[in-house]
Protein backbone atom coordinates (compact mmCIF):
# COMPACT_ATOMS: atom_id res chain seq x y z
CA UNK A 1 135.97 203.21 8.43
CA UNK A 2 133.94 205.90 10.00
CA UNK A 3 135.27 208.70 7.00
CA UNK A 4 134.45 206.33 4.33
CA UNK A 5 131.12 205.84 5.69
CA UNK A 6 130.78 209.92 6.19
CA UNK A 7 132.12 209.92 2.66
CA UNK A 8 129.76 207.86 1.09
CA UNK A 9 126.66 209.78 3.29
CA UNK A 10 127.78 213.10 2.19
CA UNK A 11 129.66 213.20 -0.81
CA UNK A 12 127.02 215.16 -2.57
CA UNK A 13 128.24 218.23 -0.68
CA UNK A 14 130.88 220.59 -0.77
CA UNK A 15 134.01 218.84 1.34
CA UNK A 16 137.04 220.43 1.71
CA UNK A 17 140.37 218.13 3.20
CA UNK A 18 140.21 220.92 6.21
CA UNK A 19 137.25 220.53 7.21
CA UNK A 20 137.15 216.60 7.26
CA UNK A 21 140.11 217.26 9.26
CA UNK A 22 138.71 219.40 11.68
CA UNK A 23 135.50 216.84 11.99
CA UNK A 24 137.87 214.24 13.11
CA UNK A 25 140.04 215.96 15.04
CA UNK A 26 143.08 215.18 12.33
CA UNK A 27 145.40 217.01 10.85
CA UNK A 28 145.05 217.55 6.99
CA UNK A 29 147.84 215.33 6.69
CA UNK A 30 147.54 212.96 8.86
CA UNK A 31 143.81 212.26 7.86
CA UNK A 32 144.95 212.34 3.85
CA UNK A 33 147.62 209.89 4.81
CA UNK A 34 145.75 207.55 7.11
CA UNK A 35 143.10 207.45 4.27
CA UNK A 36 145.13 206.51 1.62
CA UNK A 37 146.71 204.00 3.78
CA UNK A 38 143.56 202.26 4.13
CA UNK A 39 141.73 202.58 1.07
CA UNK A 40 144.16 203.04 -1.61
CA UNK A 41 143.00 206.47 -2.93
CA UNK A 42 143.23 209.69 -1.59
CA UNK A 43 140.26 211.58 -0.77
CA UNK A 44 139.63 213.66 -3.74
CA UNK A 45 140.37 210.36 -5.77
CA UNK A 46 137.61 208.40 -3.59
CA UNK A 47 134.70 211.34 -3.77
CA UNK A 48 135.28 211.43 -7.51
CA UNK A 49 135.06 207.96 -8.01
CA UNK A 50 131.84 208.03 -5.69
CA UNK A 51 130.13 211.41 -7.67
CA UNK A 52 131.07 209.96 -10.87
CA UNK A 53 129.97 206.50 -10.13
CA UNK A 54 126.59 207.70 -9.25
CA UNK A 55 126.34 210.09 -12.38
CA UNK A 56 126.81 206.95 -14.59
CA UNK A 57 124.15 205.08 -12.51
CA UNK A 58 121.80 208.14 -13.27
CA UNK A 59 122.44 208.98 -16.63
CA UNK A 60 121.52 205.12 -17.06
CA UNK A 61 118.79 204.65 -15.22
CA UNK A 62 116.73 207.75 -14.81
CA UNK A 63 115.08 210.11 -17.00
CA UNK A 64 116.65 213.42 -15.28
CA UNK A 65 118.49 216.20 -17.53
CA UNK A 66 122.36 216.72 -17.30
CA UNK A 67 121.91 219.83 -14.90
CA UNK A 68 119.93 217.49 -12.43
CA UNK A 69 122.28 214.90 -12.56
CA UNK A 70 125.28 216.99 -12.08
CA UNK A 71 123.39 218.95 -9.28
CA UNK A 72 122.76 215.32 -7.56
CA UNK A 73 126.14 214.55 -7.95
CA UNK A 74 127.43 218.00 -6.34
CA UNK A 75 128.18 219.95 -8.78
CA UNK A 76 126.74 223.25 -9.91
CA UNK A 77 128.68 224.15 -12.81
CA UNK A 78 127.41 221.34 -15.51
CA UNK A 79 130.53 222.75 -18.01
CA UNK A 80 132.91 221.95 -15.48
CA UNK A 81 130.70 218.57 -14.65
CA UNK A 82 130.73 217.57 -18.56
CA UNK A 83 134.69 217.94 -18.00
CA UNK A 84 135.37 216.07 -15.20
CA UNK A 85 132.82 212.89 -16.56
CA UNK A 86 134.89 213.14 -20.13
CA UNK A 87 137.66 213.06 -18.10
CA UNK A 88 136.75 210.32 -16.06
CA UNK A 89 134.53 208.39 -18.68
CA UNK A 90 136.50 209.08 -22.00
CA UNK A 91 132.79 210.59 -23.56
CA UNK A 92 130.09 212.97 -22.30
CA UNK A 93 127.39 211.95 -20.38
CA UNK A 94 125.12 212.24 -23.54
CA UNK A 95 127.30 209.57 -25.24
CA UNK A 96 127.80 207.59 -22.26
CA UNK A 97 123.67 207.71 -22.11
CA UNK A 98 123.33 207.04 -25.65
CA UNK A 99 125.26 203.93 -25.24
């Protein structure tokens, strides 16, 4: 779908539910609904899965520091990034590297 491929394009960046919405001409609701309808996940579930997945690819792959890769992945608070990838990845990203 068009979102998904915005999604995937963009979800390095800040994106708020409202102002997807707004983008394409949705309601909040409608647009969260529609999505999950055709994906499965709802839209904070798919740009985590995308940030996340890409964090993993880095951390295994390039030679970049934990505050780069969490920049690249959008976000700019590496505490809160180290939470989110534990969260998501049952280690840290310098276990998940080391392994």
């Amino acid at each position: 779908t068009l979102l998904t491929a915005y999604l995937d394009a963009h979800y390095r960046e800040k994106l708020r539910i409202r102002d997807l919405a707004k983008q394409f001409y949705m309601s909040e609701g409608h647009l969260s609904r529609q999505f999950k309808k055709k994906t499965g996940y709802t839209l904070n579930e798919y740009i985590l899965s995308k940030r996340m997945g890409e964090a993993q690819r880095l951390l295994l792959f390039e030679d970049m520091s934990i505050k780069e890769i969490a920049a690249l992945c959008g976000y700019d608070d590496v505490q809160y990034f180290y939470q989110v990838f534990r969260k998501t990845a049952n280690c840290t990203p310098v276990e998940f590297r080391g392994k």
